[in-house]
Protein backbone atom coordinates (compact mmCIF):
# COMPACT_ATOMS: atom_id res chain seq x y z
CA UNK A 1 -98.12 -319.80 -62.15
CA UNK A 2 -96.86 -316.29 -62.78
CA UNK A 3 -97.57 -314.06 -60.05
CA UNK A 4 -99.04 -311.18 -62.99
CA UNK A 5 -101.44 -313.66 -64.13
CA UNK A 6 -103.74 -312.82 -60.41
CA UNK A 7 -104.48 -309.73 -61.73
CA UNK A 8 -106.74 -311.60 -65.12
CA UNK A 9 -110.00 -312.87 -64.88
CA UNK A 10 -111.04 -316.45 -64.56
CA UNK A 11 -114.98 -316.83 -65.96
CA UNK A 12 -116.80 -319.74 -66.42
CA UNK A 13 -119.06 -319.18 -69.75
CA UNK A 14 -121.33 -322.15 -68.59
CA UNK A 15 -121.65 -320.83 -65.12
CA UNK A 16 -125.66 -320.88 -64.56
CA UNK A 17 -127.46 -318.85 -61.50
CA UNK A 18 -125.90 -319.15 -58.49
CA UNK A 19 -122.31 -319.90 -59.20
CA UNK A 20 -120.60 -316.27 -58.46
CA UNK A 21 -118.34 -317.71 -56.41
CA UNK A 22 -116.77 -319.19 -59.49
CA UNK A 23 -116.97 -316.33 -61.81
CA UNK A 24 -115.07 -314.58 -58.89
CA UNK A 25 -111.66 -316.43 -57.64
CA UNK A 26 -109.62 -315.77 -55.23
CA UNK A 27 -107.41 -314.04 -58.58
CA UNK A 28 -110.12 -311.19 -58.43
CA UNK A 29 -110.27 -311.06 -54.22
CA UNK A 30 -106.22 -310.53 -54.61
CA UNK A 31 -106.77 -306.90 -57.33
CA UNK A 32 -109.77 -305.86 -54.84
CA UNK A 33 -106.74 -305.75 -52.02
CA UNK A 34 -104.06 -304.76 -54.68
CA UNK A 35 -106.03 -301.75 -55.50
CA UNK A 36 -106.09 -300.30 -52.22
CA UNK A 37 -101.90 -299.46 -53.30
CA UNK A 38 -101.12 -300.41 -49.49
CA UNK A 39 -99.94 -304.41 -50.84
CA UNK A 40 -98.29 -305.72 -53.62
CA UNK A 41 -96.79 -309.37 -54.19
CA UNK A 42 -94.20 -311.47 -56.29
CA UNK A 43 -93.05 -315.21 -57.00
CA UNK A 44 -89.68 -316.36 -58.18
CA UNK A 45 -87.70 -318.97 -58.89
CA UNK A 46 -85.06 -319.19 -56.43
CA UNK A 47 -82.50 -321.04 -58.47
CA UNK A 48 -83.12 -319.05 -61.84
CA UNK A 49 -83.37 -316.09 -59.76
CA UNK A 50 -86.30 -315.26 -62.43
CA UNK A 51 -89.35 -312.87 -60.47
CA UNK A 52 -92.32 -312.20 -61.04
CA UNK A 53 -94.02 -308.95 -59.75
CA UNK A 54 -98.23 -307.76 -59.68
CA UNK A 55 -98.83 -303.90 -60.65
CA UNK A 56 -99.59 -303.28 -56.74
CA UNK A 57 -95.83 -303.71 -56.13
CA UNK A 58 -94.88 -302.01 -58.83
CA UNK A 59 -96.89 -299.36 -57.67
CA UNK A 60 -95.66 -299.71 -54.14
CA UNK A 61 -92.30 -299.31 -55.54
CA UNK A 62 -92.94 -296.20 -57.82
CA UNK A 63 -91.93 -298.00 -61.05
CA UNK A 64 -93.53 -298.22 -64.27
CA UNK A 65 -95.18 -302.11 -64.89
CA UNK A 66 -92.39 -304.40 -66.64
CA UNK A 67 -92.28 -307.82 -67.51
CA UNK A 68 -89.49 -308.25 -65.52
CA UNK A 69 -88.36 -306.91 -61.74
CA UNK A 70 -84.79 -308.34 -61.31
CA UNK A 71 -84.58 -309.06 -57.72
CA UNK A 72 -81.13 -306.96 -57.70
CA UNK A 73 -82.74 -303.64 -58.78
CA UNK A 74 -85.47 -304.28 -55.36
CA UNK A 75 -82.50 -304.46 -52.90
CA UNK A 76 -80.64 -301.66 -54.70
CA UNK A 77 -83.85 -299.63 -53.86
CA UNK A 78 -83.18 -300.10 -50.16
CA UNK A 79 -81.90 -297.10 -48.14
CA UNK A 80 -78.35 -297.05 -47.48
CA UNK A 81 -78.63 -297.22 -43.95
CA UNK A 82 -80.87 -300.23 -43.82
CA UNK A 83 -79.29 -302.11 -46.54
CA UNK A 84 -76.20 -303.83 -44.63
CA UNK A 85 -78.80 -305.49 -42.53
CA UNK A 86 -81.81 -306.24 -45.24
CA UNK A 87 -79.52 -306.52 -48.30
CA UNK A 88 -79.51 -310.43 -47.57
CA UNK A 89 -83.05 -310.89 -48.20
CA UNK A 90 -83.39 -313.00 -51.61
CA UNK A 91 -80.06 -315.01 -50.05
CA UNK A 92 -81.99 -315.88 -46.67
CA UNK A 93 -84.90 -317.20 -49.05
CA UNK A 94 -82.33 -318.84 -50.99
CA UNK A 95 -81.28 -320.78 -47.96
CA UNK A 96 -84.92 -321.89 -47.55
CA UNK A 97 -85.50 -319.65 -44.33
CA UNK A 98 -88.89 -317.14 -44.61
CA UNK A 99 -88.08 -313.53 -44.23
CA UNK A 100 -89.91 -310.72 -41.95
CA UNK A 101 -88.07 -307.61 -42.45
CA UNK A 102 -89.58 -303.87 -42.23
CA UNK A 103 -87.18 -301.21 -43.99
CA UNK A 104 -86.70 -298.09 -46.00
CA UNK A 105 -86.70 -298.29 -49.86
CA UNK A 106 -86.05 -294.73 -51.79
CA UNK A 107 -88.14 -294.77 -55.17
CA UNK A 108 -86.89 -293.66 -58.59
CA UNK A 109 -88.32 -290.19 -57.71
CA UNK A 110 -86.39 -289.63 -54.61
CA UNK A 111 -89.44 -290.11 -52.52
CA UNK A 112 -88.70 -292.33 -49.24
CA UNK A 113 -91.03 -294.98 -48.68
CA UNK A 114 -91.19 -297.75 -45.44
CA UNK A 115 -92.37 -301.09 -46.60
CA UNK A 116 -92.53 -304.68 -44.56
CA UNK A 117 -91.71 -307.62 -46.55
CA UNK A 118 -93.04 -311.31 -45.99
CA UNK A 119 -91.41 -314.12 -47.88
CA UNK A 120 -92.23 -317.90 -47.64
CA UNK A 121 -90.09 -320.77 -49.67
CA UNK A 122 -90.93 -324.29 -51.20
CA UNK A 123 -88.71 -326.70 -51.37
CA UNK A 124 -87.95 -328.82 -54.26
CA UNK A 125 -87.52 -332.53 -54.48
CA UNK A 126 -83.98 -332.12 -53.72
CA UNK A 127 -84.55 -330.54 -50.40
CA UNK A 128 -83.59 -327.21 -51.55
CA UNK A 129 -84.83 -323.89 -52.16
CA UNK A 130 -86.92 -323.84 -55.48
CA UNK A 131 -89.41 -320.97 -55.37
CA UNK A 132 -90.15 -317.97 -52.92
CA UNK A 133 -93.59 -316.07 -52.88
CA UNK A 134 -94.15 -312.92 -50.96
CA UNK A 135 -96.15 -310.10 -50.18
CA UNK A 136 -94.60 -306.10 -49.82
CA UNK A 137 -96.76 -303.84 -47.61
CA UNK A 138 -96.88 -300.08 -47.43
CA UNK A 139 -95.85 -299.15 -44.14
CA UNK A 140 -95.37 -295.54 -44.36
CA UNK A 141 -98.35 -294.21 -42.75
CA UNK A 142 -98.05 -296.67 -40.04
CA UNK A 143 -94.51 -295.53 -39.34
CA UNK A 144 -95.11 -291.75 -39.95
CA UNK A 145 -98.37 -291.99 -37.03
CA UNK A 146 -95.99 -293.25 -34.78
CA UNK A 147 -93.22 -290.80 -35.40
CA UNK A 148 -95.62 -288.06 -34.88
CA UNK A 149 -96.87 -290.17 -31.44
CA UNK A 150 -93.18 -289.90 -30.42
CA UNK A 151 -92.97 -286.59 -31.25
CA UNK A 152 -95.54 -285.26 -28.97
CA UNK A 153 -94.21 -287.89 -26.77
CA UNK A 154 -91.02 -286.12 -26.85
CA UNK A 155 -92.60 -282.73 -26.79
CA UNK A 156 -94.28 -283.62 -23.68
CA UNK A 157 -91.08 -284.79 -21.89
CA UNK A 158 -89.13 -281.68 -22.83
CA UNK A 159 -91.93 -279.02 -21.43
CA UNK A 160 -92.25 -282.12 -18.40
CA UNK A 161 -88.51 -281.29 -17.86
CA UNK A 162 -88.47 -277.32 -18.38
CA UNK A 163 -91.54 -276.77 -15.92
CA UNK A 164 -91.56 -279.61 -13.63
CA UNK A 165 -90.19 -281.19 -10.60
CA UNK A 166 -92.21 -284.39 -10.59
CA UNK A 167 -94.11 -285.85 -12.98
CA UNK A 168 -96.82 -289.13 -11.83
CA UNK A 169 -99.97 -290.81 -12.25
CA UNK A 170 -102.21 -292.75 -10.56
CA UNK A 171 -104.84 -295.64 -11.49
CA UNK A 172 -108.48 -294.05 -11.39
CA UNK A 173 -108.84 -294.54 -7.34
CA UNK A 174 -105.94 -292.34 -6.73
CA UNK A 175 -103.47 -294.61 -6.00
CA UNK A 176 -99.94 -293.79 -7.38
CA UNK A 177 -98.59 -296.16 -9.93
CA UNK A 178 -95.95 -294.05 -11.89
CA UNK A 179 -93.87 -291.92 -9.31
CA UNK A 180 -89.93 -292.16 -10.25
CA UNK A 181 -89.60 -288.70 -10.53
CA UNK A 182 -91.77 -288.20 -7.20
CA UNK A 183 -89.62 -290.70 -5.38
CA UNK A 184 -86.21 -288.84 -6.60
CA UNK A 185 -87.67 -285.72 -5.23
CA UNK A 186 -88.73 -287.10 -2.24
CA UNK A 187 -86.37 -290.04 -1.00
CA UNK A 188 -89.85 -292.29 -0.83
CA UNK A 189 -89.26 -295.98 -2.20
CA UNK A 190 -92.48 -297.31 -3.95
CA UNK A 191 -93.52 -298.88 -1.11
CA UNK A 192 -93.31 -296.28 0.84
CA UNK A 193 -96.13 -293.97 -2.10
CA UNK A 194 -98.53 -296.70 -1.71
CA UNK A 195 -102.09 -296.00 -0.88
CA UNK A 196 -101.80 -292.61 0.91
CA UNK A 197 -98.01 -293.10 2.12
CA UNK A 198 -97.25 -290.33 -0.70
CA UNK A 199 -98.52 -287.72 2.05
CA UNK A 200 -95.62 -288.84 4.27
CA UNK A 201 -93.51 -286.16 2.49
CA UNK A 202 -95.82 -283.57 2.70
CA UNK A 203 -95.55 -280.81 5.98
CA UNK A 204 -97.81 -282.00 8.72
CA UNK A 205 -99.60 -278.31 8.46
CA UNK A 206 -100.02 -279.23 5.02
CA UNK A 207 -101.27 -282.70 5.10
CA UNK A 208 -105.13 -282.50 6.02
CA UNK A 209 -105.83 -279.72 3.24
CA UNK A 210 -103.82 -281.89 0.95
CA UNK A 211 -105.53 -284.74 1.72
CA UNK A 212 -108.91 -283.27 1.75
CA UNK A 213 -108.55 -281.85 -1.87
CA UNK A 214 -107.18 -284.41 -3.42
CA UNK A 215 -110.08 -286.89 -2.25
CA UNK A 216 -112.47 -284.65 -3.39
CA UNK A 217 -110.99 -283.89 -6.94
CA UNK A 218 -110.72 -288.19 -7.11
CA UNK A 219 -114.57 -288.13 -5.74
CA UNK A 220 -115.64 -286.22 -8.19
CA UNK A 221 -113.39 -286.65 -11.42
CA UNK A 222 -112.40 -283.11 -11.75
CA UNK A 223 -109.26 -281.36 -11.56
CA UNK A 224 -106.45 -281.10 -8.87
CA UNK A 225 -104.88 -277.71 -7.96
CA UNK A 226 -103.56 -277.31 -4.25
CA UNK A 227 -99.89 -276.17 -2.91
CA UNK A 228 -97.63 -277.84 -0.32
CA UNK A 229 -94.85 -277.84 1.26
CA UNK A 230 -92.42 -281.20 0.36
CA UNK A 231 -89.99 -282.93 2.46
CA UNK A 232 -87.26 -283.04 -0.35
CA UNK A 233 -84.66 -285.69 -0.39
CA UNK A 234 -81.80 -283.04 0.52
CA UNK A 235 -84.18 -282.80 4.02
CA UNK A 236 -85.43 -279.21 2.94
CA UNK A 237 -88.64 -278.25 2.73
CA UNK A 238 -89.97 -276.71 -0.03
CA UNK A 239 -93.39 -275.15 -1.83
CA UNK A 240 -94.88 -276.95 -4.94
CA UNK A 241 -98.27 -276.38 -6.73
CA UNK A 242 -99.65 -279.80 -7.25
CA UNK A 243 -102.25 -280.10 -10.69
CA UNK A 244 -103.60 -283.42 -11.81
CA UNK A 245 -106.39 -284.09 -14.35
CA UNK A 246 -108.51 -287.23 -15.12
CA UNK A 247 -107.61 -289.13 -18.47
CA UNK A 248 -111.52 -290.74 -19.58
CA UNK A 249 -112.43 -293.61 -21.03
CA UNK A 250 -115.27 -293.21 -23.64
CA UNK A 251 -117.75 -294.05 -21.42
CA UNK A 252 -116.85 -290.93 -19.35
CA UNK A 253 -114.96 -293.31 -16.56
CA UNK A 254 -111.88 -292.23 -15.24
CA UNK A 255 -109.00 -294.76 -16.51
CA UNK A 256 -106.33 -292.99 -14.83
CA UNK A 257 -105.05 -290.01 -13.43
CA UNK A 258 -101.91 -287.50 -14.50
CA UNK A 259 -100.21 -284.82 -12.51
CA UNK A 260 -97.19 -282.81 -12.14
CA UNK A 261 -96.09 -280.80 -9.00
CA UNK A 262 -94.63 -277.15 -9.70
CA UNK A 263 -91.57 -275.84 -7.96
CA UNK A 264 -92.99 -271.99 -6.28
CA UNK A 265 -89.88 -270.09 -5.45
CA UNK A 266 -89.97 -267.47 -2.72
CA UNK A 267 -92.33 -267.24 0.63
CA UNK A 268 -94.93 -269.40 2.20
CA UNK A 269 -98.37 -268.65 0.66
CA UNK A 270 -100.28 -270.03 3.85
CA UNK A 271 -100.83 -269.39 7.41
CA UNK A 272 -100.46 -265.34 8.07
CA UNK A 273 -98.75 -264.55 4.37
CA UNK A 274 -102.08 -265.48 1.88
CA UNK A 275 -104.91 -266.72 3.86
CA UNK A 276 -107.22 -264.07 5.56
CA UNK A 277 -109.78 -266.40 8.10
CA UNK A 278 -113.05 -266.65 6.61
CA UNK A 279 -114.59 -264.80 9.87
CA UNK A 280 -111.78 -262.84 10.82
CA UNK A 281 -113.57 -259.17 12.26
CA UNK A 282 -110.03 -257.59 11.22
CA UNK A 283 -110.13 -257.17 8.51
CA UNK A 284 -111.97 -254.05 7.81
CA UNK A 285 -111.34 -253.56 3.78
CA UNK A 286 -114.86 -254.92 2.88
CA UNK A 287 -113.57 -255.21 -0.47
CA UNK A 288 -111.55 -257.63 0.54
CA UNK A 289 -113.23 -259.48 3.06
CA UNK A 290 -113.33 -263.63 2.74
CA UNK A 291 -116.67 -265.17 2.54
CA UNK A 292 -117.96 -267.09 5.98
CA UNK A 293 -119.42 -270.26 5.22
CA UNK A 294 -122.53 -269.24 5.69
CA UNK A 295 -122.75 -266.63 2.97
CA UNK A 296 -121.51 -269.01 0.41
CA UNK A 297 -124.57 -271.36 0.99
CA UNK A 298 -126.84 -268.42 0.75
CA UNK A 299 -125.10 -266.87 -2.39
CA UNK A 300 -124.92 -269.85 -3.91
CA UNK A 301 -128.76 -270.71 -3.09
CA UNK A 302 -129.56 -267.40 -4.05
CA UNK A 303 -128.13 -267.43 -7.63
CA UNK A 304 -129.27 -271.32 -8.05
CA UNK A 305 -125.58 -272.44 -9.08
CA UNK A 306 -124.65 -275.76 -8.29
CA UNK A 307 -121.48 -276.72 -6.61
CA UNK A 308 -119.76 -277.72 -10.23
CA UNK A 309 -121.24 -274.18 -11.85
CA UNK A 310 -120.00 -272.45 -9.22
CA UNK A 311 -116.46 -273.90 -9.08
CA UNK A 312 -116.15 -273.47 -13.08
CA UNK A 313 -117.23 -269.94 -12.70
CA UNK A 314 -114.57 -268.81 -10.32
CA UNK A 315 -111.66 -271.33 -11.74
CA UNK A 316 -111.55 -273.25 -8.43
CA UNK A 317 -111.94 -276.87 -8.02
CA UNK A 318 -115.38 -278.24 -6.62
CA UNK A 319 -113.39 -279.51 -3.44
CA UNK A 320 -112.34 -275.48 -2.85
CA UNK A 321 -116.41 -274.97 -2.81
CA UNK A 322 -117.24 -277.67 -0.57
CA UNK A 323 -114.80 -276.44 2.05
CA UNK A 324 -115.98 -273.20 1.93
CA UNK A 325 -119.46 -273.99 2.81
CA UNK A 326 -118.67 -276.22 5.60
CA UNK A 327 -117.77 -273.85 8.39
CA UNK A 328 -116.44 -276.85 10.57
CA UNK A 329 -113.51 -277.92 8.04
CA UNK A 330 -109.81 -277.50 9.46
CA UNK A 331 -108.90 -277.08 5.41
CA UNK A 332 -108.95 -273.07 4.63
CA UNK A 333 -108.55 -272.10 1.41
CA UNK A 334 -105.68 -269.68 0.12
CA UNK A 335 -107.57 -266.17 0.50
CA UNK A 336 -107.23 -265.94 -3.44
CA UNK A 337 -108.80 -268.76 -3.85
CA UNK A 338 -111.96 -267.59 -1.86
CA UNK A 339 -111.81 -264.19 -3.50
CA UNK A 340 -112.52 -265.65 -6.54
CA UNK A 341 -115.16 -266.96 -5.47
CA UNK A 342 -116.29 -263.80 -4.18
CA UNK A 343 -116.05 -262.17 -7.41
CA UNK A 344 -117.77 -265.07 -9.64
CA UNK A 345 -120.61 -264.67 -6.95
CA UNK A 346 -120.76 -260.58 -7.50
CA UNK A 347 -120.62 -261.07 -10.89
CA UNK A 348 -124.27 -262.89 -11.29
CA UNK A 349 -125.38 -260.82 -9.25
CA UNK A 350 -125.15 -260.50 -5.48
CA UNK A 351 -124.22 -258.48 -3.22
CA UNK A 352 -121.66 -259.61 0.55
CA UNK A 353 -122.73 -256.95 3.57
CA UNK A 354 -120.24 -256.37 6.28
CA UNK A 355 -121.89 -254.01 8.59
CA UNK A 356 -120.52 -253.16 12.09
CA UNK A 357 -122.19 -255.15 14.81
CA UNK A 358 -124.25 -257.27 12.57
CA UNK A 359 -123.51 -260.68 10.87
CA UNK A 360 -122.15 -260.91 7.11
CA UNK A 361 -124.69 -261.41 4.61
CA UNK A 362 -126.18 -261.59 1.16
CA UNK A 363 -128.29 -259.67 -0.59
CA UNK A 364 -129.36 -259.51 -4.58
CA UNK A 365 -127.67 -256.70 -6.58
């Protein structure tokens, strides 16, 4: 049967209640999906070379319904580029082998289309090819999601490149599982990154803090900014600001994590050349005096700002919040770090004291 006659409908004038399902074939089923202009199909006779086409692949292929689609003038639509490799089509079927082919056609108005083709053959009593059948999607939204996909893929690699040193993840307990680029900058094999082997390359003065904030940004799902010094495969040491965010699952679960360290040219930003100790009597500029431990608590009690309002407030990760509050912790923050703090805490309202003789404190503005 012609493959145009799907597209007419097959009633049954006797049909009585209940008998839709013949009133309806499969005929009607085939223009519902036809209509959608994603799908199209043909028959032919293989040995006639005689095809048969329905008005969705006519409309797939941007030509006006015929009576006739010579199976020449389809692979003449083919792109030059593709056609050396799917200009055998109708000859494969020929052969009595099925075709699965995805490829470029440009229409009769210059418009460049991707379609995938499907063809099946039956065999005649002779044991050859007699007639093909096949089905023609529209692929070109398909193929132009994923060329935007790589795109931003590409986009991503080329800033990844520009900015960064290293570029890793890790699976949602903090592990690393991607780490090339880590392990050329370091010298570390895999082996070597697992669990927290990663902090092998990191300066022993650097370690703990390291340590310390990343646990608490995997603790608590939120972001990862700290700076370190890096035991780089040429044996030098050298500064890099580590950031890492959690990727979600829709449940709010973290599925994994993604980071990239930062070269920082120039000088140390620890020990005496960025951190001012949070009790340190020295230094007399109270407007730029660090917090002590205890006047974080209060402030923070004071203004009734949780932990996570706090650190979103002042741009600081939670972990930065929790060391500052514990007076006992061997992790200091960089001094702009706590300033920041400081000034998110002034802002809503209070007030650090730094009188002569007497302890630091907190009063309301």
């Amino acid at each position: 049967m012609p493959t145009r006659t799907l597209m007419r409908l097959q009633a049954d004038p006797s049909s009585g209640k209940g008998t839709a399902s013949r009133f309806f074939s499969s005929r009607n089923f085939l223009k519902i999906i036809e209509d959608t202009g994603e799908v199209g199909f043909w028959s032919a006779d293989l040995r006639s070379g005689h095809l048969d086409a329905t008005p969705g692949l006519y409309r797939i292929l941007g030509l006006e319904p015929a009576s006739e689609l010579p199976a020449a003038l389809l692979l003449d639509m083919i792109h030059p580029e593709d056609r050396a490799v799917h200009g055998d089509q109708f000859a494969v079927l020929s052969g009595g082998q099925p075709i699965h082919r995805e490829f470029r056609i440009i229409r009769p108005d210059r418009t460049q289309r991707w379609i995938q083709h499907r063809g099946e053959v039956a065999l005649g009593p002779d044991g050859r090819a007699s007639h093909g059948m096949g089905v023609v999607f529209d692929a070109t939204s398909r193929h132009e999601a994923m060329q935007s996909v790589l795109q931003r893929h590409d986009r991503l690699n080329a800033l990844v490149t520009v900015t960064a040193a290293a570029f890793w993840t890790t699976t949602a307990l903090g592990e690393l599982s991607e780490c090339s680029q880590w392990m050329a900058l370091t010298g570390q094999t895999f082996d070597q990154t697992r669990g927290l082997g990663w902090l092998d390359a990191v300066h022993r003065e650097d370690k703990a803090r390291t340590q310390a904030a990343w646990m608490t940004a995997v603790q608590h799902a939120s972001a990862y900014n700290t700076e370190y010094r890096i035991h780089c495969a040429d044996g030098i040491y050298r500064w890099f600001n580590s950031r890492a965010a959690p990727v979600l699952n829709k449940d709010g679960s973290v599925r994994e994590w993604v980071g990239i360290c930062l070269n920082i040219p120039g000088q140390s930003r620890y020990g005496g050349q960025g951190l001012v100790a949070l009790d340190d009597p020295a230094a007399t500029d109270t407007a730029d005096r660090a917090l002590t431990a205890a006047q974080v608590r209060a402030a923070r009690g004071m203004t009734g700002l949780s932990k996570e309002e706090l650190a979103k407030l002042a741009g600081v990760s939670i972990s930065t919040v929790v060391r500052l509050e514990d007076a006992q912790s061997v992790v200091r923050p960089r001094h702009d770090t706590v300033m920041a703090v400081r000034r998110a805490l002034e802002q809503v309202g209070v007030i650090f004291t730094f009188e002569p003789g007497v302890k630091p404190g907190v009063r309301e503005g």
